[in-house]
N, C-alpha and C. Protein backbone atom coordinates (compact mmCIF):
# COMPACT_ATOMS: atom_id res chain seq x y z
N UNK A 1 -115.20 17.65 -94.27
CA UNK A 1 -114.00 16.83 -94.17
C UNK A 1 -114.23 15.77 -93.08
N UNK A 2 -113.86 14.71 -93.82
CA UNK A 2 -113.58 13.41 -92.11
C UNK A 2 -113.21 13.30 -91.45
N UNK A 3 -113.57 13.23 -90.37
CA UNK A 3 -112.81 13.04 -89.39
C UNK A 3 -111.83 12.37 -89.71
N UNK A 4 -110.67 12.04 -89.01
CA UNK A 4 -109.80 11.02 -89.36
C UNK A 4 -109.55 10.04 -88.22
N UNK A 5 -109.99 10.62 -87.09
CA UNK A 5 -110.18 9.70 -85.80
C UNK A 5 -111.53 9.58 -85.38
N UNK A 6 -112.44 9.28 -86.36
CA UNK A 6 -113.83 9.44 -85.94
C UNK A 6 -114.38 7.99 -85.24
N UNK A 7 -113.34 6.81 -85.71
CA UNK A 7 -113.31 5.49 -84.69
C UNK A 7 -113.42 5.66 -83.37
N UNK A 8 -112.32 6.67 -82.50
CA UNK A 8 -112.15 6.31 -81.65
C UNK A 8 -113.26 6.76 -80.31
N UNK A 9 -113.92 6.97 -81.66
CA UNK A 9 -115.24 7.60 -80.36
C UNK A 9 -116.17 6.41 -79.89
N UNK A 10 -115.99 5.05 -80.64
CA UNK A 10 -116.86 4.19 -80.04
C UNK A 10 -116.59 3.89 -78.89
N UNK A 11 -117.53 3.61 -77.95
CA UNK A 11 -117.33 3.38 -76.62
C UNK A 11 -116.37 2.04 -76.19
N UNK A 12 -116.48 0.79 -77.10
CA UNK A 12 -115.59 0.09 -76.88
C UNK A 12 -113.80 0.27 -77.23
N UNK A 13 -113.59 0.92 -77.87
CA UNK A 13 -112.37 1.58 -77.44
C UNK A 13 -111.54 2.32 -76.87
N UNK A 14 -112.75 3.12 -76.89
CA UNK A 14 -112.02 3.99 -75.90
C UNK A 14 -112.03 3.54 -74.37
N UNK A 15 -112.76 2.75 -74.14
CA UNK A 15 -113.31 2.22 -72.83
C UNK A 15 -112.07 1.21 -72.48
N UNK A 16 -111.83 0.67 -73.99
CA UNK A 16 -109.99 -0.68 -73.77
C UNK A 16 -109.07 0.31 -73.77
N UNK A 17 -108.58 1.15 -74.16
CA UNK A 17 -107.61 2.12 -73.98
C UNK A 17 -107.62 2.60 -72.50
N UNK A 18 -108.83 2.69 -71.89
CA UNK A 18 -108.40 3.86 -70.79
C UNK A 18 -108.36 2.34 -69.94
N UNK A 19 -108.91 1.22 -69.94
CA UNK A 19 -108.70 0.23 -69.20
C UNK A 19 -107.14 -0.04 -69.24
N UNK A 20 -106.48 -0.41 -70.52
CA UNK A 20 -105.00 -0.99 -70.45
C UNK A 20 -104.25 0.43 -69.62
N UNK A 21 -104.62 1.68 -69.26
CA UNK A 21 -104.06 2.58 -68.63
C UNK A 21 -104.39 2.49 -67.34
N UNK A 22 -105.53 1.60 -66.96
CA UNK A 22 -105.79 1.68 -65.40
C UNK A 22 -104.95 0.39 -64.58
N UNK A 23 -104.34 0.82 -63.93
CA UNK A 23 -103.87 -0.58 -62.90
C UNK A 23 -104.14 -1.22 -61.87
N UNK A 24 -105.74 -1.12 -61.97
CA UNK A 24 -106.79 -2.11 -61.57
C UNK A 24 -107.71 -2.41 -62.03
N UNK A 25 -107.42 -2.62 -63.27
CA UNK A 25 -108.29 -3.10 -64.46
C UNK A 25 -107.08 -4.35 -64.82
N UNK A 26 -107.94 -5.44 -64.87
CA UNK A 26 -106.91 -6.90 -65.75
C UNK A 26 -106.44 -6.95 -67.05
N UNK A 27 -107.42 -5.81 -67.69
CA UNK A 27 -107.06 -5.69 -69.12
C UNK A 27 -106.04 -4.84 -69.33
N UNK A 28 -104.89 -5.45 -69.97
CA UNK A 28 -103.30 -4.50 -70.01
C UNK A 28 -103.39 -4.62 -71.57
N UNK A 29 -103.80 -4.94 -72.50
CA UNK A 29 -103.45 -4.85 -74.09
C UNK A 29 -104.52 -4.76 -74.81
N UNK A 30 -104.35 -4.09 -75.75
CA UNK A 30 -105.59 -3.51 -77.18
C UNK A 30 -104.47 -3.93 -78.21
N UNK A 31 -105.16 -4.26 -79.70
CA UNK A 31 -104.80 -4.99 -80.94
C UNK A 31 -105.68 -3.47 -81.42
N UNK A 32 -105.22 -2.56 -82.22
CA UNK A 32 -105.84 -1.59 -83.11
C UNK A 32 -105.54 -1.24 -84.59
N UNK A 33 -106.34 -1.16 -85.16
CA UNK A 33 -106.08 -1.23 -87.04
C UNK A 33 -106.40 0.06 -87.12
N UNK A 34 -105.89 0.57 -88.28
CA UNK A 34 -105.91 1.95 -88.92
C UNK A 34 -106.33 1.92 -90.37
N UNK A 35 -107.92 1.60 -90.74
CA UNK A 35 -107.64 1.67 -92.17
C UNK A 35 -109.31 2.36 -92.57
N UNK A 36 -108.76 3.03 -93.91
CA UNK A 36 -109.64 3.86 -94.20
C UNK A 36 -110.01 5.10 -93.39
N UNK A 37 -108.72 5.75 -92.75
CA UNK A 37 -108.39 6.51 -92.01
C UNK A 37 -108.79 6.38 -90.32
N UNK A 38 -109.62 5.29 -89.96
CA UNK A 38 -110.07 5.39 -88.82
C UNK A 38 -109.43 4.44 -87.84
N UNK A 39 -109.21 4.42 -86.33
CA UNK A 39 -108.50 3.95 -85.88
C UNK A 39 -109.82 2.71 -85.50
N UNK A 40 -109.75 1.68 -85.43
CA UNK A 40 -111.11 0.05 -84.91
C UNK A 40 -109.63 -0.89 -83.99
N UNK A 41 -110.32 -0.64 -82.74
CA UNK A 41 -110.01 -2.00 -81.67
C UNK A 41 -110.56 -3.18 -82.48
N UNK A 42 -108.84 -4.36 -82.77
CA UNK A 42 -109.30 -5.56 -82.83
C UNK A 42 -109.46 -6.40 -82.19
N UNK A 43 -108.92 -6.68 -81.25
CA UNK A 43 -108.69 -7.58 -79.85
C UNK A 43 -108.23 -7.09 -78.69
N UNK A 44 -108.36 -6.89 -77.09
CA UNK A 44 -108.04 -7.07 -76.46
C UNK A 44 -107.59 -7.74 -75.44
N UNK A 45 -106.87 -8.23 -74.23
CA UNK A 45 -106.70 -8.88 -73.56
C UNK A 45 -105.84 -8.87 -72.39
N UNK A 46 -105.26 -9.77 -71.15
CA UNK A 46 -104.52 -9.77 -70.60
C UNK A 46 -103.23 -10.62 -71.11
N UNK A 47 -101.74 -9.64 -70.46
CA UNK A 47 -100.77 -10.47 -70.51
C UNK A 47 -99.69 -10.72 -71.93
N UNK A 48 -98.69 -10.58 -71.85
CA UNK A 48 -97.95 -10.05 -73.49
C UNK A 48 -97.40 -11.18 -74.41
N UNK A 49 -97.83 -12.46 -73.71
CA UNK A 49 -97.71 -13.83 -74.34
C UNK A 49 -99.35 -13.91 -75.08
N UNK A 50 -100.08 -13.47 -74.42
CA UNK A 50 -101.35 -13.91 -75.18
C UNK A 50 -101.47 -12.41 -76.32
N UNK A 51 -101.15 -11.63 -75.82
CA UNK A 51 -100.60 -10.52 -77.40
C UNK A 51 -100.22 -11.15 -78.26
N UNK A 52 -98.97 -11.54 -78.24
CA UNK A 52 -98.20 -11.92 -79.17
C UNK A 52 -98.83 -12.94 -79.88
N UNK A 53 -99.85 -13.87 -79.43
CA UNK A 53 -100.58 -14.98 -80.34
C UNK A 53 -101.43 -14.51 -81.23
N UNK A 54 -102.15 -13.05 -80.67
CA UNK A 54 -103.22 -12.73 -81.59
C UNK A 54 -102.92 -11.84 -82.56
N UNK A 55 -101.77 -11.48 -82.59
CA UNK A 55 -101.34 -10.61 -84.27
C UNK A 55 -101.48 -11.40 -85.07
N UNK A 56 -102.04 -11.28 -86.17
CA UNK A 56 -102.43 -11.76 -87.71
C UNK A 56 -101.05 -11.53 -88.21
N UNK A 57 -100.81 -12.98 -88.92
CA UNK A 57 -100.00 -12.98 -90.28
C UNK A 57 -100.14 -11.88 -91.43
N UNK A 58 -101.71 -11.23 -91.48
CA UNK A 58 -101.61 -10.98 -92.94
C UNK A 58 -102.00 -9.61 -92.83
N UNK A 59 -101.71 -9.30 -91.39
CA UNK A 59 -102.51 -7.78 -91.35
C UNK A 59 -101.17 -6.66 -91.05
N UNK A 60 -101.67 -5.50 -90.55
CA UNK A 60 -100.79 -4.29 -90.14
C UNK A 60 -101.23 -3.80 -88.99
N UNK A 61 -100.72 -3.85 -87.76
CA UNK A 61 -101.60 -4.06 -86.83
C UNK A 61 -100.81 -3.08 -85.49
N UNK A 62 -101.69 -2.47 -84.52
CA UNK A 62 -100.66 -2.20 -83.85
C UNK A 62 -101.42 -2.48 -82.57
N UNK A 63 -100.37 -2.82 -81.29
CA UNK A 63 -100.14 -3.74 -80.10
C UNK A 63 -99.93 -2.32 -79.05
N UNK A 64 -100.94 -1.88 -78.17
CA UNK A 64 -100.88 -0.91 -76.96
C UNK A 64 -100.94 -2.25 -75.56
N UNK A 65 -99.59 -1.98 -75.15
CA UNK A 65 -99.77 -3.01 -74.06
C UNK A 65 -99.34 -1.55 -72.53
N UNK A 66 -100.12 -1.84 -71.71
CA UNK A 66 -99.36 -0.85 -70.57
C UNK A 66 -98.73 -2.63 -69.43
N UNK A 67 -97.47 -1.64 -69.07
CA UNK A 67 -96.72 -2.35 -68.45
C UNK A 67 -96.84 -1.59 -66.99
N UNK A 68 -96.82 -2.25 -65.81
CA UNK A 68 -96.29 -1.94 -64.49
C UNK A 68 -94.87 -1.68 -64.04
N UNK A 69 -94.28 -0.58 -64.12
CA UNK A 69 -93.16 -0.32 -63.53
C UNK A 69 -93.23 -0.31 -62.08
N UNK A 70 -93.14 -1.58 -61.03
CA UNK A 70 -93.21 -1.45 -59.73
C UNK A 70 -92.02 -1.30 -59.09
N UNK A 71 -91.58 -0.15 -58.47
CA UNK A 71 -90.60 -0.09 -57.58
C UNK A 71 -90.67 -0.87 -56.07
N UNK A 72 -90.13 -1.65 -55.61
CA UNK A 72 -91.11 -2.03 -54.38
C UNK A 72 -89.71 -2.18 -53.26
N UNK A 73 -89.40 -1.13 -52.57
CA UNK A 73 -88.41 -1.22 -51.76
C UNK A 73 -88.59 -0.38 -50.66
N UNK A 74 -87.53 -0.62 -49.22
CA UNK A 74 -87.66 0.18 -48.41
C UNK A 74 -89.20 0.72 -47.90
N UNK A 75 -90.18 0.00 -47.59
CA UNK A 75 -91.34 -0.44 -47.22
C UNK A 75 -92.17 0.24 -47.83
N UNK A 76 -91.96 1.27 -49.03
CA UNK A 76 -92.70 1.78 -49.99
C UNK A 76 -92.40 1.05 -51.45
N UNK A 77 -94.27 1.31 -51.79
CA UNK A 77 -94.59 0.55 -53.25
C UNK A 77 -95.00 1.66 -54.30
N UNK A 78 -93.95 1.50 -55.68
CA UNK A 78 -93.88 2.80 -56.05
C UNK A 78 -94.93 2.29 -57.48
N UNK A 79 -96.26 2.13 -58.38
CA UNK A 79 -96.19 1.55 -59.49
C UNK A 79 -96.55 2.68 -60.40
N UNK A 80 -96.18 1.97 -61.76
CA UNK A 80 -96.23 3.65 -62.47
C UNK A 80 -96.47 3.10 -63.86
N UNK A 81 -97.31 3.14 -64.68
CA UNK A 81 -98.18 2.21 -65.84
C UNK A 81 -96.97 3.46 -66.69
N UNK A 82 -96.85 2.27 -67.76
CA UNK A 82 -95.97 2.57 -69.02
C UNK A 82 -96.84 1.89 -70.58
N UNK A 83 -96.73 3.03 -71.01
CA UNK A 83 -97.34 2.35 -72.47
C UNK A 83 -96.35 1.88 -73.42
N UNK A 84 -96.38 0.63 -74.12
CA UNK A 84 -95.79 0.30 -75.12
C UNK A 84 -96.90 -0.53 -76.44
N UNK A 85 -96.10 0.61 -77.42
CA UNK A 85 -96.56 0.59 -78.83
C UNK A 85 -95.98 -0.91 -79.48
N UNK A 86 -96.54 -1.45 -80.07
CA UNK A 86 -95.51 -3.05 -80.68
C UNK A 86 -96.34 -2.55 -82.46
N UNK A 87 -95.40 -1.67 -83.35
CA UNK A 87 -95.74 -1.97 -84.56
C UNK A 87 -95.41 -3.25 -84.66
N UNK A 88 -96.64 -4.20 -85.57
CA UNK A 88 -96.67 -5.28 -85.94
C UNK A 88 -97.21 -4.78 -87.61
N UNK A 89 -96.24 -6.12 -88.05
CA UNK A 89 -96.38 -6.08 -90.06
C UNK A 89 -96.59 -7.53 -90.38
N UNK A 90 -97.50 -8.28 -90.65
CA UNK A 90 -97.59 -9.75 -90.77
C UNK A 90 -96.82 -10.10 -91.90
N UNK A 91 -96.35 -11.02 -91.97
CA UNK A 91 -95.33 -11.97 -92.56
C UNK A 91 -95.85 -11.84 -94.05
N UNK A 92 -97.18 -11.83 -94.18
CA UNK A 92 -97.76 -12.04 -95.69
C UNK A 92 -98.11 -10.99 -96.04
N UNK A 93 -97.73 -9.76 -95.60
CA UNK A 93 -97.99 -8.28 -96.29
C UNK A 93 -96.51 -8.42 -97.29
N UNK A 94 -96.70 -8.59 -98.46
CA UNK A 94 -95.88 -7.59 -99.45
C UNK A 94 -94.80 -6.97 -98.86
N UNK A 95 -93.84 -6.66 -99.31
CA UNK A 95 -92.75 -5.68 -99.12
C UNK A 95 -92.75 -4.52 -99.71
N UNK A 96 -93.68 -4.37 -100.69
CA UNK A 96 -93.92 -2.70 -101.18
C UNK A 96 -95.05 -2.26 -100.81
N UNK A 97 -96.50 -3.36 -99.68
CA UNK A 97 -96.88 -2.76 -99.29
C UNK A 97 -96.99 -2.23 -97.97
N UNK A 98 -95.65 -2.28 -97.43
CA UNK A 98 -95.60 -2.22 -95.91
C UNK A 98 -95.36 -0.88 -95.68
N UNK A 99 -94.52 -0.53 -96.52
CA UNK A 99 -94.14 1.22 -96.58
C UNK A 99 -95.36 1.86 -96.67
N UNK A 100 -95.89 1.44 -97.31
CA UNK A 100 -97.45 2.46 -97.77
C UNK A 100 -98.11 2.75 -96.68
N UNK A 101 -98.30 1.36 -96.12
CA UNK A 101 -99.49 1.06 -94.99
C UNK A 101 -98.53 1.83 -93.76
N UNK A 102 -97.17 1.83 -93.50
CA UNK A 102 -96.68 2.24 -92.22
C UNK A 102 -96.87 3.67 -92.90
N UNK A 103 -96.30 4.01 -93.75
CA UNK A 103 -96.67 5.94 -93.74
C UNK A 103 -98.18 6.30 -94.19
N UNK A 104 -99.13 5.54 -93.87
CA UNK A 104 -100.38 6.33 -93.81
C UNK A 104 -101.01 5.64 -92.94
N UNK A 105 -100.50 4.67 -91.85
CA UNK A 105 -101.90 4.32 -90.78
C UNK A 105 -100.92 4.67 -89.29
N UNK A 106 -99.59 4.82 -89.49
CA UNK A 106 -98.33 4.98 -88.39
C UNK A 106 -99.11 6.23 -87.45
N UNK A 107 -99.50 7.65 -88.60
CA UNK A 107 -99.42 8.74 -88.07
C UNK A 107 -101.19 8.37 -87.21
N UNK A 108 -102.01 8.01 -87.30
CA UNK A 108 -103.01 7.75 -86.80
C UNK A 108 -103.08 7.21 -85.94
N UNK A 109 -102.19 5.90 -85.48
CA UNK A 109 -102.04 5.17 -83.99
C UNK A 109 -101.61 6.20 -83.30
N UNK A 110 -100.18 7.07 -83.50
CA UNK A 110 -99.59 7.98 -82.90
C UNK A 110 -100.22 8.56 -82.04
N UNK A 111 -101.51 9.51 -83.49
CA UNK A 111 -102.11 10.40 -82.53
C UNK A 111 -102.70 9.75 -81.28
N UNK A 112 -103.57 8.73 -82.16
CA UNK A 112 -104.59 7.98 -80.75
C UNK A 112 -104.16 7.59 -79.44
N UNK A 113 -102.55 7.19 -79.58
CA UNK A 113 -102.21 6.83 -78.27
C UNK A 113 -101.56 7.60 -77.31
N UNK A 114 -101.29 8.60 -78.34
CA UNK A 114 -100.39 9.11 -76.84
C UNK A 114 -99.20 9.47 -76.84
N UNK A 115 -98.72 9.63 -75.32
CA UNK A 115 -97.39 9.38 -74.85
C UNK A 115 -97.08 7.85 -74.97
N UNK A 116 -95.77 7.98 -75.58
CA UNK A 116 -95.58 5.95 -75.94
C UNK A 116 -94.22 5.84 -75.12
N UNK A 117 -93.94 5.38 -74.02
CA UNK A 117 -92.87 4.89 -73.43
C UNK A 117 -91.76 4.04 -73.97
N UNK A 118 -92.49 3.39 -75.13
CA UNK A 118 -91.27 2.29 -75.76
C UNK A 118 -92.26 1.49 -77.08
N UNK A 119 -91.09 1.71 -78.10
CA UNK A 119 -91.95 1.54 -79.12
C UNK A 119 -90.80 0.03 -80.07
N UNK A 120 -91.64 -0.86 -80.43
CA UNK A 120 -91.29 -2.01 -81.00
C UNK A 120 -91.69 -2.25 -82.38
N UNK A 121 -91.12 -2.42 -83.83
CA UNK A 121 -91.55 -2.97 -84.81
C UNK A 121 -91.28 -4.36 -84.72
N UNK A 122 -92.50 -5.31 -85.54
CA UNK A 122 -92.00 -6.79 -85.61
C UNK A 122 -93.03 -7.32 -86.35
N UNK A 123 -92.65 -8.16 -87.15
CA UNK A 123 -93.46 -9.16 -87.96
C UNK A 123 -93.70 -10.48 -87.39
N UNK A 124 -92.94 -11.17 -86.15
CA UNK A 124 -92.99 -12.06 -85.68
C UNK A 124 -92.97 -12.42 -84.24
N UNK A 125 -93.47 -12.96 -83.55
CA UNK A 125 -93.64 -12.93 -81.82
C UNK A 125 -92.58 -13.13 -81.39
N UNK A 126 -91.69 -13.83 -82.14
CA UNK A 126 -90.07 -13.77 -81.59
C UNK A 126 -89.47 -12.91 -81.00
N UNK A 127 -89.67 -12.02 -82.03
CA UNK A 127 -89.01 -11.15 -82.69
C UNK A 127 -89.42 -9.51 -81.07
N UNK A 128 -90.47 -10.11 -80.25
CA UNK A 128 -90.53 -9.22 -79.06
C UNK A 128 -90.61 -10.58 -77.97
N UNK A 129 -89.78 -10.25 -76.94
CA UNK A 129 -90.34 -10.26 -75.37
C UNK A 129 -90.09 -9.19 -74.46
N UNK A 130 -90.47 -10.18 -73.39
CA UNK A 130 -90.52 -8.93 -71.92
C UNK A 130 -89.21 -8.76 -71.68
N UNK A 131 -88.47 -9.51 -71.67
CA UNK A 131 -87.28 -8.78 -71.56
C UNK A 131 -86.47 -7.84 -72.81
N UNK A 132 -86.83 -7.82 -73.21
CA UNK A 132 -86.95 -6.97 -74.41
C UNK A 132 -87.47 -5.54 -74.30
N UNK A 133 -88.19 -5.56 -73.83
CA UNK A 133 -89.56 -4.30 -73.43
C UNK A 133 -88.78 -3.86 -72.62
N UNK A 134 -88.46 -4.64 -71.07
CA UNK A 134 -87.93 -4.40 -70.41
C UNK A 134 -86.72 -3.41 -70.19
N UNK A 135 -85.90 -3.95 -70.70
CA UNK A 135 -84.47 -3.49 -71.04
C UNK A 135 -84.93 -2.11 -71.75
N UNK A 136 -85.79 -2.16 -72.86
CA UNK A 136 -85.97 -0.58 -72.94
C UNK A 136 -86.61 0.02 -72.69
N UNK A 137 -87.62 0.31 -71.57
CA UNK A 137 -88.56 0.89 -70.28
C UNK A 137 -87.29 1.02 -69.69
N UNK A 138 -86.20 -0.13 -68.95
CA UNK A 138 -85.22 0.79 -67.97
C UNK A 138 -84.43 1.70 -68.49
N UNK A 139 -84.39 1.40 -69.62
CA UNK A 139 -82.55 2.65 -70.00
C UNK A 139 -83.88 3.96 -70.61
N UNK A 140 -85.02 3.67 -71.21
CA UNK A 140 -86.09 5.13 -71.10
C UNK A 140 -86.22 5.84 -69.72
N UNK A 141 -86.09 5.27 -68.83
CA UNK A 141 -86.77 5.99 -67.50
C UNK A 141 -85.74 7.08 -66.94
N UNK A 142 -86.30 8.01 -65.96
CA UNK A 142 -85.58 9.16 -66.02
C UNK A 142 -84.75 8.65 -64.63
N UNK A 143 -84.97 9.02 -63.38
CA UNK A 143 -84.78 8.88 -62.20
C UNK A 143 -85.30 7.57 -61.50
N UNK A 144 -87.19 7.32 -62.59
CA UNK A 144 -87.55 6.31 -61.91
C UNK A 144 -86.64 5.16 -61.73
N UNK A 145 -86.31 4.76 -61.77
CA UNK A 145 -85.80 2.80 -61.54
C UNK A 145 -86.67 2.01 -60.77
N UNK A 146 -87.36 1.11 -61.40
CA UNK A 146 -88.21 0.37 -61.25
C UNK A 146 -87.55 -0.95 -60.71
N UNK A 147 -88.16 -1.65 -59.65
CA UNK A 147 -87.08 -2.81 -59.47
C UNK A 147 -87.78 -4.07 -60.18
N UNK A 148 -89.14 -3.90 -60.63
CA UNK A 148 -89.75 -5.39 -61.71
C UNK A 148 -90.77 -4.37 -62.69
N UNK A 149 -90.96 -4.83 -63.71
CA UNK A 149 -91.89 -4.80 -64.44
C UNK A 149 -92.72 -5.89 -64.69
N UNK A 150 -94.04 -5.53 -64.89
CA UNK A 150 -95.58 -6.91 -64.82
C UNK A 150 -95.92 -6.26 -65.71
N UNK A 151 -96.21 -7.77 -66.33
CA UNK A 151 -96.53 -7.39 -67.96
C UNK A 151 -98.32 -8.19 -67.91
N UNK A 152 -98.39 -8.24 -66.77
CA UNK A 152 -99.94 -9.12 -66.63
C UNK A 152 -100.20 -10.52 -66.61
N UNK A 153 -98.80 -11.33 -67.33
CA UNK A 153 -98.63 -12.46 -67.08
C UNK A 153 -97.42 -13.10 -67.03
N UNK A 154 -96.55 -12.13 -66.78
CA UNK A 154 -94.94 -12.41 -66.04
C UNK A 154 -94.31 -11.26 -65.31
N UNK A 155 -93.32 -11.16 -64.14
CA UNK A 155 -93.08 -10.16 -64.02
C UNK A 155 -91.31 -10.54 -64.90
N UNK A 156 -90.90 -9.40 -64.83
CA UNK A 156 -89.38 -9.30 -65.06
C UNK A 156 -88.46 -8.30 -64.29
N UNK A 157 -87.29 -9.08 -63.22
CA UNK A 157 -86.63 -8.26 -62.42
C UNK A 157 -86.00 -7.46 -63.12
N UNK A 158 -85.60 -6.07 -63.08
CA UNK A 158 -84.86 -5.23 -63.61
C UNK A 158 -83.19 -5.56 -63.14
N UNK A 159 -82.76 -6.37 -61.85
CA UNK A 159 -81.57 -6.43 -61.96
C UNK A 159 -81.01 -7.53 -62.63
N UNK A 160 -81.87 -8.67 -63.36
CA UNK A 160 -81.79 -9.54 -64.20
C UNK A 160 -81.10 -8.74 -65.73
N UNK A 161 -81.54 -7.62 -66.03
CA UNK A 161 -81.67 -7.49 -67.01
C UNK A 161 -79.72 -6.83 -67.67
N UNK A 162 -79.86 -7.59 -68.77
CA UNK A 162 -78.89 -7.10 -69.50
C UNK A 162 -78.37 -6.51 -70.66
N UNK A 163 -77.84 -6.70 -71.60
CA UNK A 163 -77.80 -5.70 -72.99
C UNK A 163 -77.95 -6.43 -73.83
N UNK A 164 -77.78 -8.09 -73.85
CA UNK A 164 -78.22 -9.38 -74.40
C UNK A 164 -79.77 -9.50 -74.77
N UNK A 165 -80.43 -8.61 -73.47
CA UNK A 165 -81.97 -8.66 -73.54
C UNK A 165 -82.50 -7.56 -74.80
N UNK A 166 -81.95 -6.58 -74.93
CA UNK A 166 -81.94 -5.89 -76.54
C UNK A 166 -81.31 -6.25 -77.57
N UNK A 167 -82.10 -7.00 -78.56
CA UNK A 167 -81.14 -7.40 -79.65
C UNK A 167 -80.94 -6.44 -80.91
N UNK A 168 -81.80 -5.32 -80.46
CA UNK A 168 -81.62 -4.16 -81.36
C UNK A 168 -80.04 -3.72 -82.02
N UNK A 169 -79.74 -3.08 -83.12
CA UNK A 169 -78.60 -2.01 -83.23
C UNK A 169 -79.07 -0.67 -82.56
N UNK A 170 -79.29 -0.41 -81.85
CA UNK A 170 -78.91 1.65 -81.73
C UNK A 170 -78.06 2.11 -81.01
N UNK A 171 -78.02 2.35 -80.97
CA UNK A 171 -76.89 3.74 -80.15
C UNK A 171 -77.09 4.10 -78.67
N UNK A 172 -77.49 2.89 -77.56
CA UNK A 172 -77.19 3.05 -76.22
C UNK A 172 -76.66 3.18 -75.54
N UNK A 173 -76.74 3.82 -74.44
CA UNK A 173 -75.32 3.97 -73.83
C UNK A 173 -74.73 2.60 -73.15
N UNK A 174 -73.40 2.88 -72.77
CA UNK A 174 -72.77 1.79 -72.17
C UNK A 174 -72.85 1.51 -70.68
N UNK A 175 -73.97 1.87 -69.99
CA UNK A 175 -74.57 1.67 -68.78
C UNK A 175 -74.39 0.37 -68.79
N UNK A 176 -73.76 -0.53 -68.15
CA UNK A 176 -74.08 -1.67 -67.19
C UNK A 176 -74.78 -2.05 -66.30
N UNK A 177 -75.56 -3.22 -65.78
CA UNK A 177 -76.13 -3.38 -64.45
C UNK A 177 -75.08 -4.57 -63.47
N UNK A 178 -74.53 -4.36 -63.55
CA UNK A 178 -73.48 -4.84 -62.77
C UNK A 178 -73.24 -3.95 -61.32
């Protein structure tokens, strides 16, 4: 039988994975495909604006960015790396074949990555920012409260942030930052 994660043994991925987890490494994002059961790094890089350029229109793709949750108050610096998943579906995939491809390459990123702090679907770069991320890294976190998040090429204050910054429907609570 095949492996089914027998990709992730090449050294260049696994080597971008444990980098976007280190926070002294520049590299914060991996681009990874799932097909023909195996997980293949497509791109990596710094920073969640230059992510967002390199998702393909025509692919199924998924986006591991680690974010910096820095607490930085009262003369202690608290930072604490957060992973976020960005399912991406390009604009020119079909609509009957998106289902297919999300229920048979979904469960394979899963495994590969991990613990996922905050997870995003999107077909379009719009369609995510950092404040976006943001807003749901703070209402995920337990006790932490982070006072910025660095995304590698912006930070974003957490007391900036508001419920405007999720344009999602779910079911959050009615926490204010006021």
């Amino acid at each position: 039988k095949k492996s089914a994660m027998a990709d992730t043994k090449k050294p260049s991925l696994k080597k971008a994975f444990k980098d976007v987890m280190d926070q002294k490494k520049p590299l914060n994002w991996i681009i990874v495909s799932a097909k023909t059961g195996e997980v293949t790094l497509t791109e990596s890089g710094t920073g969640l604006k230059t992510l967002l350029k390199t998702f393909s229109s025509s692919e199924m793709q998924w986006g591991l960015i680690g974010v910096l949750g820095v607490d930085d108050g009262n003369g202690v610096k608290s930072i604490r790396s957060k992973l976020v998943q960005i399912d991406w579906c390009g604009t020119a995939i079909r609509g009957a074949d998106r289902g297919k491809m999300i229920n048979q390459q979904k469960p394979l990123i899963q495994k590969f990555a991990g613990s996922i702090a905050c997870q995003i679907a999107a077909s379009s770069p719009s369609e995510i920012t950092s404040r976006k991320i943001a807003y749901r890294l703070f209402h995920a976190q337990g006790a932490h409260k982070p006072t910025y998040y660095n995304f590698g090429d912006e930070k974003v204050q957490c007391s900036t942030l508001t419920r405007n910054d999720d344009d999602a429907d779910d079911d959050d609570d009615d926490e204010d930052f006021d």
